[in-house]
Protein backbone atom coordinates (compact mmCIF):
# COMPACT_ATOMS: atom_id res chain seq x y z
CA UNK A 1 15.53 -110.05 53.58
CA UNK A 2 14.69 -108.40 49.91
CA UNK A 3 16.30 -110.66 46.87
CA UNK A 4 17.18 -108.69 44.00
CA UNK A 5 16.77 -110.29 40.76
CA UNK A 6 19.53 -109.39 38.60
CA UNK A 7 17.45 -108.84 35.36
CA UNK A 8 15.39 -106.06 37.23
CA UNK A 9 19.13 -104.20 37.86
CA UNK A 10 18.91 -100.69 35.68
CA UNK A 11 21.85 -100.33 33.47
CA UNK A 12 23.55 -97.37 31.65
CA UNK A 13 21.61 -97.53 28.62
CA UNK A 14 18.30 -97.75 30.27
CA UNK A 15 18.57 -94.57 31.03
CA UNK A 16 16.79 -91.77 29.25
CA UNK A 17 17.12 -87.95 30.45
CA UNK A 18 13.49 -85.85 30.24
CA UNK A 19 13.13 -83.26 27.85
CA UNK A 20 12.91 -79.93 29.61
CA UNK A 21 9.35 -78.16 29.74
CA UNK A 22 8.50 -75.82 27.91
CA UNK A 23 9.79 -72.42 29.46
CA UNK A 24 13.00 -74.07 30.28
CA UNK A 25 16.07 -72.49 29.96
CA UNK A 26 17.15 -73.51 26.17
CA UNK A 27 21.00 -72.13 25.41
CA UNK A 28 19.32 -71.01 21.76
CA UNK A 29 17.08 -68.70 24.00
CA UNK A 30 19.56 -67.15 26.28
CA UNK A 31 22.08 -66.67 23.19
CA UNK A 32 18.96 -64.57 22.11
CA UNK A 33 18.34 -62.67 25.32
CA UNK A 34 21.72 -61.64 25.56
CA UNK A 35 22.28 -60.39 21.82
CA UNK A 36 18.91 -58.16 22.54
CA UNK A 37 20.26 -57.04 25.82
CA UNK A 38 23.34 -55.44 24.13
CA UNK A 39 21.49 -54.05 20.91
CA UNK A 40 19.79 -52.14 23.54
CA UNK A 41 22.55 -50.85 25.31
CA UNK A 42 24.20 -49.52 21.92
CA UNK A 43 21.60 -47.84 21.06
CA UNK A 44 21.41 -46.06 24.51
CA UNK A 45 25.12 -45.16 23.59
CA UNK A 46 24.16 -43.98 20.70
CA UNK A 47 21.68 -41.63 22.02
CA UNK A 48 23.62 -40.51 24.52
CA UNK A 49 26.59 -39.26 22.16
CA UNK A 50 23.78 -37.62 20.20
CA UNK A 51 22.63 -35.77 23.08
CA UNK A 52 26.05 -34.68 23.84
CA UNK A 53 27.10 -33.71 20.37
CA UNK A 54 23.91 -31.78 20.43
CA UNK A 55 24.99 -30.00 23.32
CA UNK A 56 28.65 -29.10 22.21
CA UNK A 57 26.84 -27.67 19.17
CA UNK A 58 24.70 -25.79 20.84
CA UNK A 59 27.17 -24.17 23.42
CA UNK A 60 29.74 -23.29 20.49
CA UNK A 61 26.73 -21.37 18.78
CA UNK A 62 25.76 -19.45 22.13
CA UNK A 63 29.50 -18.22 22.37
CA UNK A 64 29.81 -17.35 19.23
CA UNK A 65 26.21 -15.43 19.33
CA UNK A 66 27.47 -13.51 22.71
CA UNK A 67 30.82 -12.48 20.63
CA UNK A 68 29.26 -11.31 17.87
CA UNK A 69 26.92 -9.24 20.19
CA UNK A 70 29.78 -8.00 22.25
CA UNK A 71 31.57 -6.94 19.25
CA UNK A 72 28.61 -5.11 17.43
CA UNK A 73 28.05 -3.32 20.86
CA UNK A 74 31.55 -1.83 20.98
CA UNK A 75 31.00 -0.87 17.30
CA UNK A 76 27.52 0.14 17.54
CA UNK A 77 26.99 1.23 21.17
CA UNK A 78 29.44 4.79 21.04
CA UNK A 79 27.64 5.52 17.94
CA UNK A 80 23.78 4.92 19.27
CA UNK A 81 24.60 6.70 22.16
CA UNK A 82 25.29 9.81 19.85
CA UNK A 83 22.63 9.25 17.89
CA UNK A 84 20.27 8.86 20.88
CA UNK A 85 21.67 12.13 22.76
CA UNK A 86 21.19 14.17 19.41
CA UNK A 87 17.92 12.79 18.30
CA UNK A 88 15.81 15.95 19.20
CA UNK A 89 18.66 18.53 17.25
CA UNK A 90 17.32 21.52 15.67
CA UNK A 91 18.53 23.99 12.72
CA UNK A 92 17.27 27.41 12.92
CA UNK A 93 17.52 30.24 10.53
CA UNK A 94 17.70 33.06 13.02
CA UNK A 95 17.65 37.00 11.41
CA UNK A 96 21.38 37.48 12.56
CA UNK A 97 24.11 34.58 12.42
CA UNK A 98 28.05 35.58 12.88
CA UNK A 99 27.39 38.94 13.03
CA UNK A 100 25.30 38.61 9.71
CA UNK A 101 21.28 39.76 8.84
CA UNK A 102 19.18 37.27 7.33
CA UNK A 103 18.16 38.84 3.70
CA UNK A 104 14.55 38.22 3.17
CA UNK A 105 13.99 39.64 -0.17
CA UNK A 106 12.26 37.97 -3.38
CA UNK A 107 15.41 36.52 -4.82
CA UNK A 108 17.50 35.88 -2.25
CA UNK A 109 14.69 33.55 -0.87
CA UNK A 110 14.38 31.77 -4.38
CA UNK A 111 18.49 31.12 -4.51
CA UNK A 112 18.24 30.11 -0.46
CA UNK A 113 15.15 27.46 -1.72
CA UNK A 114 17.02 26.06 -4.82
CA UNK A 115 20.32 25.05 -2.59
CA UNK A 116 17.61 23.63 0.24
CA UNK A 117 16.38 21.40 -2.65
CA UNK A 118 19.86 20.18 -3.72
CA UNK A 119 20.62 19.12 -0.70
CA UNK A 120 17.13 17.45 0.01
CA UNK A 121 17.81 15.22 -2.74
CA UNK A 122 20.85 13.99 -1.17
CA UNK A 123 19.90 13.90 2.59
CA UNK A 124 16.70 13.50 4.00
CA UNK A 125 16.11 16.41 6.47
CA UNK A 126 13.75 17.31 8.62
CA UNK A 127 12.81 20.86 9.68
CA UNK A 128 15.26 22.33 6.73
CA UNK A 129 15.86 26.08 6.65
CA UNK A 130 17.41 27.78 3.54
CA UNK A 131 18.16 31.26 4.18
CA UNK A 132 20.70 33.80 2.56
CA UNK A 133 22.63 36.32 5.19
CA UNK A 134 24.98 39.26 3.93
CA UNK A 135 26.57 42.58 5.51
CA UNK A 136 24.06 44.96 4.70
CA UNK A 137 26.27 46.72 2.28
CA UNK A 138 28.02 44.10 -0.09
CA UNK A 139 25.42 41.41 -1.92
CA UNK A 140 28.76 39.67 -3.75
CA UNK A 141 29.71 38.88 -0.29
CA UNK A 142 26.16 36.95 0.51
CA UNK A 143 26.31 33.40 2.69
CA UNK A 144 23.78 30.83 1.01
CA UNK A 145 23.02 29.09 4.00
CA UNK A 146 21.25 25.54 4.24
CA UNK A 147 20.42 22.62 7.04
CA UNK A 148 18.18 20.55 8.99
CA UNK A 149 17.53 18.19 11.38
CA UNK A 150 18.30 14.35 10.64
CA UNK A 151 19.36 10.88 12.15
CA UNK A 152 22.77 10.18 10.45
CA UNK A 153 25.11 7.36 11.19
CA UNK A 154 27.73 8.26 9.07
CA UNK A 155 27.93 12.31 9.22
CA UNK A 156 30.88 12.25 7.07
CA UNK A 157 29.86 10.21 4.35
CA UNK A 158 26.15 12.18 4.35
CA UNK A 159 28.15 15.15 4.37
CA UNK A 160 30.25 14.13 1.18
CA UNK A 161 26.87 13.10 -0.34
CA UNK A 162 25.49 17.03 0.38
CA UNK A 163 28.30 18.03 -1.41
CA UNK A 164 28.05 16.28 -4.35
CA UNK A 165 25.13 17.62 -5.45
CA UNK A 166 26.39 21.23 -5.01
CA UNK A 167 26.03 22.95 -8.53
CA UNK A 168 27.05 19.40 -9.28
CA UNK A 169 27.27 20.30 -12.98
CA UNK A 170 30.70 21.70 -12.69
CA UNK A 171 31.78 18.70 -10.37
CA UNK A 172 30.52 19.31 -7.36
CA UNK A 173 33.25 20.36 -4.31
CA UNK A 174 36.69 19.83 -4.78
CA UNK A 175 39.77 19.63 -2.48
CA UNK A 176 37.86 18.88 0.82
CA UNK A 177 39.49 19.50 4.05
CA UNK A 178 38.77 18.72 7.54
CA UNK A 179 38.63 22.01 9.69
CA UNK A 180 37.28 22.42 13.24
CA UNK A 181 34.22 21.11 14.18
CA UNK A 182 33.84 23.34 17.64
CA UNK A 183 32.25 22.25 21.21
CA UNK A 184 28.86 20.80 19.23
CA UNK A 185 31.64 17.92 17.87
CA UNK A 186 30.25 15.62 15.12
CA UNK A 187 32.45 16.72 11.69
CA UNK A 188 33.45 19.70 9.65
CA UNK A 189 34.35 19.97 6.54
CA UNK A 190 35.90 22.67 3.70
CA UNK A 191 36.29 22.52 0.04
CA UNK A 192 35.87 25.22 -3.61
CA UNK A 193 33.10 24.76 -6.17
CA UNK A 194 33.31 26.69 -9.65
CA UNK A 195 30.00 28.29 -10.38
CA UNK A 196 30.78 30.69 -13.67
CA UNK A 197 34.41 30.60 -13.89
CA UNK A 198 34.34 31.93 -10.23
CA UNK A 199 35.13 29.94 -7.03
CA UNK A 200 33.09 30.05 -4.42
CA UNK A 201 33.95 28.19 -0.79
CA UNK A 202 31.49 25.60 0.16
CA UNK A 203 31.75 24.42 4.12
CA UNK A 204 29.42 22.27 6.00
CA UNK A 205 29.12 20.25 9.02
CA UNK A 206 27.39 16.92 10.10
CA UNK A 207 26.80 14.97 13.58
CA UNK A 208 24.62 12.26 14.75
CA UNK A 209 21.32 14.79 14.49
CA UNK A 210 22.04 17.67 12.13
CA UNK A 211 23.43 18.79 9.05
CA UNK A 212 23.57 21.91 7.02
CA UNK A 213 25.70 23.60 4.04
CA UNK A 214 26.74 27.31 3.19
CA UNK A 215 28.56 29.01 0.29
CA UNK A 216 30.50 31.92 0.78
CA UNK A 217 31.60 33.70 -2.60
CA UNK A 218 34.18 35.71 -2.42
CA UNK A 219 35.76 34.44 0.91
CA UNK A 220 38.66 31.75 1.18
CA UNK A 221 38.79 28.49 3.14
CA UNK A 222 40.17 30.26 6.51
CA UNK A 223 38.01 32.81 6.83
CA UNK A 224 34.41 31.09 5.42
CA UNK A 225 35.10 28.04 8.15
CA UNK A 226 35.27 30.83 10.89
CA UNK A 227 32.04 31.57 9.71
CA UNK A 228 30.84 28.63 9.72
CA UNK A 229 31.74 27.45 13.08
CA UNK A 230 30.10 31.07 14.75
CA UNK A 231 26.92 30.33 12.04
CA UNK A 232 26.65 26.57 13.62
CA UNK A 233 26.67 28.16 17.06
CA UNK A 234 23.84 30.62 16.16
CA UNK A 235 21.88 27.94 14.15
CA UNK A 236 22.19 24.00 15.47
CA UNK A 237 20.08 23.92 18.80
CA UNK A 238 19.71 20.70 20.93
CA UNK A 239 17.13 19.46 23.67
């Protein structure tokens, strides 16, 4: 039988708890841990609204790109098509025309080359003819006939530019009507210019690949954009 001494007995404030070892858990450190751990997961947040902002940006820019492309191609693509198809157009200046002959002497081949030279400063033409045609019997009554090949977007304002410079010193063609263009299409156009106190009817066409002018003194609007229309025929060729 063990005795216990009663001095030996551990009491209450005997007692002393260990430190922990280094590499414990210490509350300090987790505190710590767990202030990193969310730091980290804001920033992944972060990054992911970024990406996805990013995106959204990116999408609304590619829709807007595809309308503005569908919208330039219903603008654009009718009038490329035109210009494409009449690309390799052709103006001639043939020895008859509209039941005219081509007169090939000294000056009506100077007045032909002076209008093909106004008109050259306006549009740029490729292949121009200048050529004058009358009736054989009446020189008053002679066409001064000019036009070329050319890639034009806008025929009707190129064609309002050729007509400016028309003896342009008297103000150029007045009064400009619309009159038909015929089964070659593209746009036709009427007007008067005053050379000398006289009037003198100016008509001309333009399309996608050619354009040419022609004054016919002595002849009114009705009659010279007959003329015209059967001088196109005989003239404008496409391949």
């Amino acid at each position: 039988m063990v005795v216990v001494d009663p001095d030996d007995t551990v009491g209450p404030d005997d007692f002393e708890p260990e430190a922990l070892e280094p590499g414990g858990f210490e509350s300090g450190a987790l505190e710590s841990g767990a202030l990193e751990s969310g730091a980290l997961g804001s920033d992944a947040v972060e990054a992911s609204q970024r990406r996805a902002q990013i995106r959204r940006l990116r999408n609304i820019m590619l829709i807007v790109l595809a309308a503005l492309v569908v919208v330039g191609g219903v603008i654009a693509g009718p009038t490329g098509w035109h210009v494409f198809q009449q690309r390799n157009t052709k103006v001639s200046a043939p020895d008859e025309a509209a039941g005219l002959q081509r007169d090939n002497g000294d000056n009506a081949q100077a007045t032909a080359g002076y209008i093909r030279d106004a008109v050259a400063t306006a549009v740029n033409l490729s292949g121009s003819v200048g050529a004058v045609y009358w009736d054989g019997s009446n020189r008053d009554r002679s066409i001064l006939f000019t036009g070329g090949g050319a890639r034009l977007w806008s025929p009707a304002d190129q064609l309002g530019s050729a007509f400016k410079v028309i003896t342009d010193d008297t103000g150029g063609v007045r009064d400009v009507r619309t009159v038909p263009a015929g089964a070659l299409g593209g746009v036709m156009q009427c007007g008067t210019t005053t050379t000398d106190d006289t009037d003198i009817t100016v008509c001309g066409w333009a399309d996608y690949g050619s354009l040419a002018v022609a004054l016919f003194p002595s002849r009114g609007i009705d009659e010279s954009a007959k003329l015209m229309l059967e001088m196109r025929t005989a003239t404008e060729h496409r391949s």
